[in-house]
Each structure stands twice: as C-alpha cells, then as structure tokens.
PDB file of N, CA and C in Angstrom:
ATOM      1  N   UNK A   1     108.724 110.358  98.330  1.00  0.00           N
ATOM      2  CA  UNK A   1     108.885 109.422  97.254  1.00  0.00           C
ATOM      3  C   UNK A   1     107.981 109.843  96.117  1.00  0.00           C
ATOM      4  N   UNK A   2     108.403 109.318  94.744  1.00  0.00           N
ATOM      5  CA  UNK A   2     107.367 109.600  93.752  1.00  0.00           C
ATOM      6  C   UNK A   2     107.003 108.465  93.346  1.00  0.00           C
ATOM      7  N   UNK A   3     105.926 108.390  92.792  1.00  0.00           N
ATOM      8  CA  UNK A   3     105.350 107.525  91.719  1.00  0.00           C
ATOM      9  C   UNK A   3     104.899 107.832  90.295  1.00  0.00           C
ATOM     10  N   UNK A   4     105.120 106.471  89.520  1.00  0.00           N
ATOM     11  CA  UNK A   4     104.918 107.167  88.460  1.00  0.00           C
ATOM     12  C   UNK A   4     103.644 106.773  87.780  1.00  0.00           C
ATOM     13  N   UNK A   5     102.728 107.287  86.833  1.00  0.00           N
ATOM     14  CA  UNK A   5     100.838 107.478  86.853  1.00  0.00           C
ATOM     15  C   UNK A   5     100.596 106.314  86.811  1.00  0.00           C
ATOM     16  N   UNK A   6     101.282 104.869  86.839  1.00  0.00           N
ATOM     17  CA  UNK A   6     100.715 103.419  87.160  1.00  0.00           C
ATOM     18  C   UNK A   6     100.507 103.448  88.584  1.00  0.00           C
ATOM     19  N   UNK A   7     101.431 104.199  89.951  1.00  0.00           N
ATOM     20  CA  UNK A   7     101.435 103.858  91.106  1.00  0.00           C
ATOM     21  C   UNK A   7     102.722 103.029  91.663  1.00  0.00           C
ATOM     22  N   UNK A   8     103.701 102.637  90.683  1.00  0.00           N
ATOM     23  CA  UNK A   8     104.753 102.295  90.883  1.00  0.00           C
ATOM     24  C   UNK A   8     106.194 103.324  91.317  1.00  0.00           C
ATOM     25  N   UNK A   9     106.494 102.896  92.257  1.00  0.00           N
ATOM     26  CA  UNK A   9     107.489 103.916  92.967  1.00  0.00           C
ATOM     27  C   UNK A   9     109.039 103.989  92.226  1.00  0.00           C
ATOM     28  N   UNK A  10     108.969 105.272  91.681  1.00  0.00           N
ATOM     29  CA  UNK A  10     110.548 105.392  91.247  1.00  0.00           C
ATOM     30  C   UNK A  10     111.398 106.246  91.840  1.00  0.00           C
ATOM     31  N   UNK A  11     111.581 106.235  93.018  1.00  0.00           N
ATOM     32  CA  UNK A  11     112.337 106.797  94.241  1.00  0.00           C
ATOM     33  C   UNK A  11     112.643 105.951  95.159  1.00  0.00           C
ATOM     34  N   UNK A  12     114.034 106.088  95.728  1.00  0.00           N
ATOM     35  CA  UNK A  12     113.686 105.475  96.939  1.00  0.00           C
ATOM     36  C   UNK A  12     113.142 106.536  97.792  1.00  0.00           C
ATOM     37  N   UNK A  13     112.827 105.489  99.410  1.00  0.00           N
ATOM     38  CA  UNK A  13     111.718 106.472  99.916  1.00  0.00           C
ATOM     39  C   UNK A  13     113.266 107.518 100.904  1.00  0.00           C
ATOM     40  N   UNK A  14     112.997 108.796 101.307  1.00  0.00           N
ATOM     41  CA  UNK A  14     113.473 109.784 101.739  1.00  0.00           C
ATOM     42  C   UNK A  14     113.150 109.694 103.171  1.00  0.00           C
ATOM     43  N   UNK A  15     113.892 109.458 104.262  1.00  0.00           N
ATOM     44  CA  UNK A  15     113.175 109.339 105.831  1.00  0.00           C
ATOM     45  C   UNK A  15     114.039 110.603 106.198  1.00  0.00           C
ATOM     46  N   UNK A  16     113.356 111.291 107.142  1.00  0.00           N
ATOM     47  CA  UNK A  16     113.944 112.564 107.843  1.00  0.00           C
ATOM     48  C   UNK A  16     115.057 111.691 108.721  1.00  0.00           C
ATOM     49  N   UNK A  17     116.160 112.617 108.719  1.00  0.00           N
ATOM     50  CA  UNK A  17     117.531 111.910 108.935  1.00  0.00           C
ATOM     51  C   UNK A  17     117.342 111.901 110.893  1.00  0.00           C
ATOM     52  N   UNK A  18     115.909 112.530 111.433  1.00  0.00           N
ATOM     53  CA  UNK A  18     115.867 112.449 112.914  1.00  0.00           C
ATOM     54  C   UNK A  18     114.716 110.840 113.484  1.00  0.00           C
ATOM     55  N   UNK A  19     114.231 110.263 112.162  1.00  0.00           N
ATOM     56  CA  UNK A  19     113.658 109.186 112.195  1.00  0.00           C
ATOM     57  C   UNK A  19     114.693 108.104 112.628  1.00  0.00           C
ATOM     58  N   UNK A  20     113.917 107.645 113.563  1.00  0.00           N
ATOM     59  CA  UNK A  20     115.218 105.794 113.380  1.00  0.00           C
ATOM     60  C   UNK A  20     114.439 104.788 113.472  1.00  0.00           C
ATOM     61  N   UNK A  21     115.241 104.108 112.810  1.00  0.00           N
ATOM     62  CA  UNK A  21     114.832 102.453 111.921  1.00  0.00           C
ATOM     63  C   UNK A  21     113.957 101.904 112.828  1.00  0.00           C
ATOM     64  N   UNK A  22     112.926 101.076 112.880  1.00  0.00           N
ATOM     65  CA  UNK A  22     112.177 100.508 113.752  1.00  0.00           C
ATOM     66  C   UNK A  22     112.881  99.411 113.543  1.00  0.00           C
ATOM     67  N   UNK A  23     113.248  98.584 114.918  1.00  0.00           N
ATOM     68  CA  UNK A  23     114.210  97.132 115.187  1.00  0.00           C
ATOM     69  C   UNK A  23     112.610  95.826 114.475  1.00  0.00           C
ATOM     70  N   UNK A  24     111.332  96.055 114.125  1.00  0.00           N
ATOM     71  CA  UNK A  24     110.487  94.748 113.969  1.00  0.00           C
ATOM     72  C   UNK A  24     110.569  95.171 112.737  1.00  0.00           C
ATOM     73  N   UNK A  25     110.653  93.386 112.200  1.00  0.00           N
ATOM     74  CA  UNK A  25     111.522  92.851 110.539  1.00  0.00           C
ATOM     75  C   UNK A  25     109.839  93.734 109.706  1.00  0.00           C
ATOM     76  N   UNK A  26     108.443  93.869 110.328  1.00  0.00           N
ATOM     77  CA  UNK A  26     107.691  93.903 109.994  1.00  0.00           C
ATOM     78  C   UNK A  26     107.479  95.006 108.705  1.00  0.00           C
ATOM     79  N   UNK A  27     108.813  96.117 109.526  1.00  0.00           N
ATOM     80  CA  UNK A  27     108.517  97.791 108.786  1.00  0.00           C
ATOM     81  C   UNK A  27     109.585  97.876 108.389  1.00  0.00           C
ATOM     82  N   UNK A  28     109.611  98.629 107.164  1.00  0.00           N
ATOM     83  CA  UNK A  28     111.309  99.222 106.512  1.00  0.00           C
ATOM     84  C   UNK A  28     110.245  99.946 105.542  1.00  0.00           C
ATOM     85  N   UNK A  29     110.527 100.566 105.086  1.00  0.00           N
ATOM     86  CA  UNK A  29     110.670 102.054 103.828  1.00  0.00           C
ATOM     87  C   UNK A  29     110.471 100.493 102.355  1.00  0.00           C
ATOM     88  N   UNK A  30     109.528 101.435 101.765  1.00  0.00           N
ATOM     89  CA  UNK A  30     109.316 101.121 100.674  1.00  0.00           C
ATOM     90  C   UNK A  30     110.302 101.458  99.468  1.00  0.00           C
ATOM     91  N   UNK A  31     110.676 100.465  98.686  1.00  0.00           N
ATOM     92  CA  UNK A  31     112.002 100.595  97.493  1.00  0.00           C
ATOM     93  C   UNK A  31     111.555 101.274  96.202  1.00  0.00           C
ATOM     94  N   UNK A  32     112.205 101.512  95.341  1.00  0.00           N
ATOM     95  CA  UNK A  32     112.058 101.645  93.662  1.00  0.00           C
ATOM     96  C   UNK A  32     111.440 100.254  93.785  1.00  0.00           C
ATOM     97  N   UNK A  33     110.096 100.769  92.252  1.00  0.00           N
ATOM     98  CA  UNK A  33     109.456  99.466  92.015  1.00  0.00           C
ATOM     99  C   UNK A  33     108.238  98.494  92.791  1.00  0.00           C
ATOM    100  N   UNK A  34     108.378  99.157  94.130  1.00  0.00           N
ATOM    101  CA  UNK A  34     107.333  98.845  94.783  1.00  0.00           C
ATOM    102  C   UNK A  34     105.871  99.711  94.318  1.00  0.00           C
ATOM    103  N   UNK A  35     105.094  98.716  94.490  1.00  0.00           N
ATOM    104  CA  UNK A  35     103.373  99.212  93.525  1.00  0.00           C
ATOM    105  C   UNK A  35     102.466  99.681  94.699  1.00  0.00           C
ATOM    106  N   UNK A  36     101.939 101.216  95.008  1.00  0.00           N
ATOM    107  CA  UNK A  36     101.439 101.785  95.431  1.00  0.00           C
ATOM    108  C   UNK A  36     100.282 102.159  94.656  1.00  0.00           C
ATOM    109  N   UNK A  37      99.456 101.028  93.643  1.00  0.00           N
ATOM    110  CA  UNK A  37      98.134 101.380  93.223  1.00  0.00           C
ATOM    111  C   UNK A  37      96.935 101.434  93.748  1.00  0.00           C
ATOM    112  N   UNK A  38      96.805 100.566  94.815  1.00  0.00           N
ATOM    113  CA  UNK A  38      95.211 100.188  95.293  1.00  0.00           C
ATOM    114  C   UNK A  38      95.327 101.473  96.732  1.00  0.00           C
ATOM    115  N   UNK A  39      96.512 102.175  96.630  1.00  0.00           N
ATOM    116  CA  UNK A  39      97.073 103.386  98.059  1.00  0.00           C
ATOM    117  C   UNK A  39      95.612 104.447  97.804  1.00  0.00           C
ATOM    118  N   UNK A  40      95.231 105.076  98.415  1.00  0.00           N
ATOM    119  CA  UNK A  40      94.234 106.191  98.839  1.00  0.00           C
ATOM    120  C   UNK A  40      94.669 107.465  97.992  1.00  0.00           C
ATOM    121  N   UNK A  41      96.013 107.314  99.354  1.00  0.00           N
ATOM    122  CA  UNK A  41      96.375 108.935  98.065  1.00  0.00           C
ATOM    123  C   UNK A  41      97.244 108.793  96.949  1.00  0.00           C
ATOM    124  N   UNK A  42      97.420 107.591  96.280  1.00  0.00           N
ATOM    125  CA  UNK A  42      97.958 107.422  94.744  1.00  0.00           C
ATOM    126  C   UNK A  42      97.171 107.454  93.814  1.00  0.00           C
ATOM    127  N   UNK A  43      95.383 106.408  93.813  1.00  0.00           N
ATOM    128  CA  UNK A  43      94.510 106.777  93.174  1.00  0.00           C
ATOM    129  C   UNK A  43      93.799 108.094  93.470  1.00  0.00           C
ATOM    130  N   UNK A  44      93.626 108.540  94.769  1.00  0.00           N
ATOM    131  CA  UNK A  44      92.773 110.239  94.743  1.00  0.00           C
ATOM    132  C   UNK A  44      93.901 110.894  94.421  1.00  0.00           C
ATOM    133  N   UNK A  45      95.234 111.040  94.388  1.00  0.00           N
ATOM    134  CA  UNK A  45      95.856 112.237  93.788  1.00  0.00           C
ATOM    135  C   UNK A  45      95.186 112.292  92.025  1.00  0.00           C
ATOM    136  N   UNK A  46      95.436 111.093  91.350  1.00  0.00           N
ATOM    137  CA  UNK A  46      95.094 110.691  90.277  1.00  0.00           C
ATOM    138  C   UNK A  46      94.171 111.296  89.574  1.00  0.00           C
ATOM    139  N   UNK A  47      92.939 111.145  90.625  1.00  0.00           N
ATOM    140  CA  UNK A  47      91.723 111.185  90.053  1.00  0.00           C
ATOM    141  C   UNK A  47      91.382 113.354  90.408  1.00  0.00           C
ATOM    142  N   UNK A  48      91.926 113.467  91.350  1.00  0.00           N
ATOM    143  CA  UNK A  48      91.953 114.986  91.717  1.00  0.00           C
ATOM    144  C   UNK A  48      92.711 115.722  90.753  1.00  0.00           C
ATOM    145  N   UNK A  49      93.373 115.425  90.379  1.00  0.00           N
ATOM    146  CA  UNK A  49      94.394 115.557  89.288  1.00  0.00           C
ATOM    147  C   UNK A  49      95.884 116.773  90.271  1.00  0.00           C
ATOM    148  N   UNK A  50      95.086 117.991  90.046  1.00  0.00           N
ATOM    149  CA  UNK A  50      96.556 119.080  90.674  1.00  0.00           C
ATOM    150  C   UNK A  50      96.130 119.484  92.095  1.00  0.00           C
ATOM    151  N   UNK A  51      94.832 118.956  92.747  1.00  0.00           N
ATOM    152  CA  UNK A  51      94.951 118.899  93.643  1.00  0.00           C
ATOM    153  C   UNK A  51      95.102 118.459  95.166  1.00  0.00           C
ATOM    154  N   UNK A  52      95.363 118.735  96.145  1.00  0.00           N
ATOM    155  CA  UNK A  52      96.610 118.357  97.295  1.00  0.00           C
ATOM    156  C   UNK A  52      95.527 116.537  97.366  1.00  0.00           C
ATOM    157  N   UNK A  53      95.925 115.918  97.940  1.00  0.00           N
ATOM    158  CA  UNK A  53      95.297 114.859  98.953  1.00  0.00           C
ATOM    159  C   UNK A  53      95.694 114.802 100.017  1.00  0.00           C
ATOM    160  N   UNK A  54      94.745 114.801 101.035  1.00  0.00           N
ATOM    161  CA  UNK A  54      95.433 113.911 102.274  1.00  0.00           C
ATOM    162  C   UNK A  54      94.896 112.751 102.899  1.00  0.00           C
ATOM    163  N   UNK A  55      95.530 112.145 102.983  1.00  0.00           N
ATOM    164  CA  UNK A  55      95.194 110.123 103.548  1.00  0.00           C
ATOM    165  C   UNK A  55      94.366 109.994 104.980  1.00  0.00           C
ATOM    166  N   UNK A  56      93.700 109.189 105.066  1.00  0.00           N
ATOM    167  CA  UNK A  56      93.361 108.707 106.560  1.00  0.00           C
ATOM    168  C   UNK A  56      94.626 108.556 107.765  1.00  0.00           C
ATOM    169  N   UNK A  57      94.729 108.720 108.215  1.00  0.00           N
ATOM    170  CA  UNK A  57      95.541 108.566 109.256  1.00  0.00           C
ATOM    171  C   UNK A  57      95.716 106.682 108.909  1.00  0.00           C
ATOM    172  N   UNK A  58      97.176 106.337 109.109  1.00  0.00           N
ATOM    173  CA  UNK A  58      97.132 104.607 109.048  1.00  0.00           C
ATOM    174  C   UNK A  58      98.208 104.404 109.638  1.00  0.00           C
ATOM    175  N   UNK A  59      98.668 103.129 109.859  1.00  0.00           N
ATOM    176  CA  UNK A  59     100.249 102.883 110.491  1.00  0.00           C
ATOM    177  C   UNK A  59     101.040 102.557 109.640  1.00  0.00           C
ATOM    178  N   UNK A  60     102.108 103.107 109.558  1.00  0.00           N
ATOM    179  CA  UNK A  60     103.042 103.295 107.945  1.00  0.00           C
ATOM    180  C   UNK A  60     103.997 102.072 108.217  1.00  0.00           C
ATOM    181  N   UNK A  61     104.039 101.238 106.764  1.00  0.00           N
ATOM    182  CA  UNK A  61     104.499 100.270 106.553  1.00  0.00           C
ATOM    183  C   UNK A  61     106.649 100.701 106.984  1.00  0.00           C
ATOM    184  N   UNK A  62     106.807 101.467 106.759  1.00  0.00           N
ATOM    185  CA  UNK A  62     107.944 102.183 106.743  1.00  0.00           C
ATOM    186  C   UNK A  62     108.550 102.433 108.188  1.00  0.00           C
ATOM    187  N   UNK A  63     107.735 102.880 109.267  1.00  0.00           N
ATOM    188  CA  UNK A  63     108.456 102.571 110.465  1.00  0.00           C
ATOM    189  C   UNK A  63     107.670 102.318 111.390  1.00  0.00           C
ATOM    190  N   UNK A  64     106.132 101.827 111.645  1.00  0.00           N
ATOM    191  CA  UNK A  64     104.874 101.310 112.279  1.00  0.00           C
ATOM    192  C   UNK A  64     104.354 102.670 113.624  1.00  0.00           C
ATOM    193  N   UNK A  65     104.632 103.711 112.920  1.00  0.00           N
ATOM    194  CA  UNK A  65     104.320 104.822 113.473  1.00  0.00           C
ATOM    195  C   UNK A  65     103.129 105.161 113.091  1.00  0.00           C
ATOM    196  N   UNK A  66     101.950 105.847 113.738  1.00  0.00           N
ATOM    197  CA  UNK A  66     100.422 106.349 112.774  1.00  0.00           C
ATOM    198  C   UNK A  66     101.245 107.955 112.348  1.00  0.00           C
ATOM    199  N   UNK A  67     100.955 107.621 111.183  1.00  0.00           N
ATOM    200  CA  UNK A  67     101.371 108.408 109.876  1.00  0.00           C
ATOM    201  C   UNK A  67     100.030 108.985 108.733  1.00  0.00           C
ATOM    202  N   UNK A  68     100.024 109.832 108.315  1.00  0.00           N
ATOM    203  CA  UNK A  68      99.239 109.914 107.295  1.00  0.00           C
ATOM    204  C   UNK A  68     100.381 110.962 105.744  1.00  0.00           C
ATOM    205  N   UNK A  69      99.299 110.564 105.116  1.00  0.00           N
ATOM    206  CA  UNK A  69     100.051 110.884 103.270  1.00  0.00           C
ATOM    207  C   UNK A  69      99.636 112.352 102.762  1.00  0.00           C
ATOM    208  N   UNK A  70     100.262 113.167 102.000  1.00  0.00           N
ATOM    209  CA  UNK A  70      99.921 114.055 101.196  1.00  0.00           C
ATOM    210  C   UNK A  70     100.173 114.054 100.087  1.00  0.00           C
ATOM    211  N   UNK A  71      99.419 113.595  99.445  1.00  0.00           N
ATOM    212  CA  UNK A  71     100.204 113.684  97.536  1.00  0.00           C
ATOM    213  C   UNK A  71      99.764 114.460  96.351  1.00  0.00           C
ATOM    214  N   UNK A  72     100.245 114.687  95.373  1.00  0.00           N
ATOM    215  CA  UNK A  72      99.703 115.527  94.464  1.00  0.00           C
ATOM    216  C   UNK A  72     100.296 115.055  93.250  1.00  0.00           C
ATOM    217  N   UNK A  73      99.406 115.209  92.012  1.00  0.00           N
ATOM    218  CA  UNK A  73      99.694 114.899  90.713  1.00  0.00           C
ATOM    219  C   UNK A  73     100.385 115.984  90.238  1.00  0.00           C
ATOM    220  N   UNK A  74     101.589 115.555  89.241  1.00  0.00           N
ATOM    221  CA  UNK A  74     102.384 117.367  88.427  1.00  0.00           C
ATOM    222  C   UNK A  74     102.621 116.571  87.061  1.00  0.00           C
ATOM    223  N   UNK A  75     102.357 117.560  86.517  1.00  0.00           N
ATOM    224  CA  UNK A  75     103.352 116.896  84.937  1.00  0.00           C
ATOM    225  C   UNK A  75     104.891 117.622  85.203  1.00  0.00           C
ATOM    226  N   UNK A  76     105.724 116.575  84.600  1.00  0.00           N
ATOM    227  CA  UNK A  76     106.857 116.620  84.538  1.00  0.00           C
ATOM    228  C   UNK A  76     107.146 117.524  82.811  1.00  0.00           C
ATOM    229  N   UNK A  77     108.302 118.167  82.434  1.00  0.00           N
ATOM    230  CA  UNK A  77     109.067 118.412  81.482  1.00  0.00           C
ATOM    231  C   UNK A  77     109.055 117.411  80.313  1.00  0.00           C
ATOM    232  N   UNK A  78     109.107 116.140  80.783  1.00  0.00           N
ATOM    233  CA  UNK A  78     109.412 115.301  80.245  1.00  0.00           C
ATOM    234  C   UNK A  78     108.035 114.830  79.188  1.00  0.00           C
ATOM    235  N   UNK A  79     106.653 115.370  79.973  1.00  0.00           N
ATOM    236  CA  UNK A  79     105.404 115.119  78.953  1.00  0.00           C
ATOM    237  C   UNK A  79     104.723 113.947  80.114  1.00  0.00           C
ATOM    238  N   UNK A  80     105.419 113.359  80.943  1.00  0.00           N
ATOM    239  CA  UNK A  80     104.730 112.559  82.130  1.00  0.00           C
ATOM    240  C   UNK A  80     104.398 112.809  83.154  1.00  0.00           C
ATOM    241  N   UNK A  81     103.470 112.586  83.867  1.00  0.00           N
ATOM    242  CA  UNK A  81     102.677 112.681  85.098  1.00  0.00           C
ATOM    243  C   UNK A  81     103.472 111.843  85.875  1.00  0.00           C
ATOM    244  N   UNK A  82     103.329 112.342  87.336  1.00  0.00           N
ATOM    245  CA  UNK A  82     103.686 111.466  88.452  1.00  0.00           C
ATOM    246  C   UNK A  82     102.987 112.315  89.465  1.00  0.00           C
ATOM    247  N   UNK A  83     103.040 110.960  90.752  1.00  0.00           N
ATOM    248  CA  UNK A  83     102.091 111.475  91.829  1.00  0.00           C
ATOM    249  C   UNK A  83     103.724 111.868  93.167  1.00  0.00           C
ATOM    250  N   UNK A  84     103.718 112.658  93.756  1.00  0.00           N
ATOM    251  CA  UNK A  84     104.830 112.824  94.608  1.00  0.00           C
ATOM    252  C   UNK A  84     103.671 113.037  96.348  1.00  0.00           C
ATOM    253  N   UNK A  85     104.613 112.202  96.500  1.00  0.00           N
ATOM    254  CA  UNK A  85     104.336 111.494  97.960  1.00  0.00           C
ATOM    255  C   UNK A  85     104.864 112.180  99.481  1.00  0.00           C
ATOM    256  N   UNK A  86     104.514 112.839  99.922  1.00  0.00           N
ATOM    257  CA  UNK A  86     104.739 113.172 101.704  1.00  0.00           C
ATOM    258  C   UNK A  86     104.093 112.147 102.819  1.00  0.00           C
ATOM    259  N   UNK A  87     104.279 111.671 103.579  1.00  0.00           N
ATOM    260  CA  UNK A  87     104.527 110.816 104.827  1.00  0.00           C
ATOM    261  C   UNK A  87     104.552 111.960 106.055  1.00  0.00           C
ATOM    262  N   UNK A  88     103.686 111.964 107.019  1.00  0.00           N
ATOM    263  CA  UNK A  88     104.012 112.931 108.095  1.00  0.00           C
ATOM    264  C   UNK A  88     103.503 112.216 109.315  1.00  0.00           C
ATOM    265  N   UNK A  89     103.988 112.504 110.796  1.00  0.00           N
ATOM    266  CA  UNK A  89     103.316 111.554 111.815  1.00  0.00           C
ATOM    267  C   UNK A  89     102.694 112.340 112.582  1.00  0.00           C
ATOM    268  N   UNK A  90     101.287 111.463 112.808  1.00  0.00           N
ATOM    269  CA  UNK A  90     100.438 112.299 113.314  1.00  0.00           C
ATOM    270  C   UNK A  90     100.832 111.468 115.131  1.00  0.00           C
ATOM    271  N   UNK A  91      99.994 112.207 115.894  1.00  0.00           N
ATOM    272  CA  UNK A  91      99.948 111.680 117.604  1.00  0.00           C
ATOM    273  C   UNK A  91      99.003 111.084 117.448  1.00  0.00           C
ATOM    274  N   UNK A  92      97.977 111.078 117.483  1.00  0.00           N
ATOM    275  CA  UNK A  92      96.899 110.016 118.099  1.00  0.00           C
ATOM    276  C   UNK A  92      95.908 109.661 117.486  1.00  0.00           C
ATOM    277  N   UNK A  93      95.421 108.597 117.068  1.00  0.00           N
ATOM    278  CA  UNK A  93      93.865 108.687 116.445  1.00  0.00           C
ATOM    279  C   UNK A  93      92.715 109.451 117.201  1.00  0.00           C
ATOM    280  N   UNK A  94      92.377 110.610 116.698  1.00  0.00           N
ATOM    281  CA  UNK A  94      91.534 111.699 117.435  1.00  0.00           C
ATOM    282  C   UNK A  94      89.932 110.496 117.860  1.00  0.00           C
ATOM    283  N   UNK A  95      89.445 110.665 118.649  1.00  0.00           N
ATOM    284  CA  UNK A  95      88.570 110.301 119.570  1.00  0.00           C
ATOM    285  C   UNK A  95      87.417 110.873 118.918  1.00  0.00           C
ATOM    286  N   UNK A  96      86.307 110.309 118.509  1.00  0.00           N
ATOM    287  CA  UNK A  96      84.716 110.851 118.441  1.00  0.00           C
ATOM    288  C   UNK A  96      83.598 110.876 119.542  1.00  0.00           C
ATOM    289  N   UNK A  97      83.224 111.663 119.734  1.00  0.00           N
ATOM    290  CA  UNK A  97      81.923 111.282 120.774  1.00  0.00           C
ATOM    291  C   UNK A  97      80.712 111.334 120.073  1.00  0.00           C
ATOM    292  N   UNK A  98      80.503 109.828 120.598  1.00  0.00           N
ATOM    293  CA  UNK A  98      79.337 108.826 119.499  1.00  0.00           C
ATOM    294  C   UNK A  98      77.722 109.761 121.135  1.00  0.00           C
TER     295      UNK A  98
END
C-alpha cells in the first residue's frame, strides 16, 4: 500500500493472493483513506527520508498474524512524496535471555 506524506492511504491494501481472510470481524486490510500517521514506519520512513525502515514486529490489523513493515519515502514524477508500504510475516516473537 502507499501513503501519501500526511500518512493517509491511497491504495487499497494488496494481500498475497496465498493469504486468506481471517473469519474474526476484528481484522480486514486497511482501505483508501485510512490514516496511518501516529504508524512507526510512516513517521520513520518520513523522517529517514530515502531510507529503508523496518517496524517492530506487531500483530497486523489486516489478518491478526505477527507481521512486521518495510517502508520507504520516493518522490513521485508528479513533484510529491509518498511513503510505500510492505507487510511481511514473521514466526515468532524471538525470545531474550534476561
């Protein structure tokens, strides 16, 4: 998905066609228009400007899988910035020994 330099999504979101729908009303894919400002990697792509981000590991609103983000700022042709968005699923929250 992209966003555009407010954090507002002008894509719909893209799910790999081997993903399937989670049946709880809780998760579905984020629409056009939905506001991804206060997101991790919407403001650090932002602030990094051309380079990569990657997110904390979190459970994605989209299908309640632990997922983490990759995004990056580009200028467009057009003279506008946008942040473009990757979604990938990770296995497990890795373990520390405290």
């Amino acid at each position: 998905y992209i966003l555009d330099i407010n954090g507002y999504q002008i894509t719909s979101t893209i799910l790999n066609q081997d993903i399937k729908p989670n049946d709880n009303p809780l998760f579905s894919p984020c629409k056009k228009n939905d506001c991804h400002n206060l997101k991790s990697y919407f403001y650090s792509a932002v602030i990094l400007e051309t380079e990569f981000f990657t997110s904390h590991k979190y459970i994605s609103i989209a299908t309640g899988r632990l997922c983490q983000t990759n995004s990056v700022l580009f200028p467009h042709p057009n003279g506008n910035k946008y942040v473009a968005c990757i979604d990938y699923y990770v296995s497990s929250i890795e373990k520390t020994d405290d």
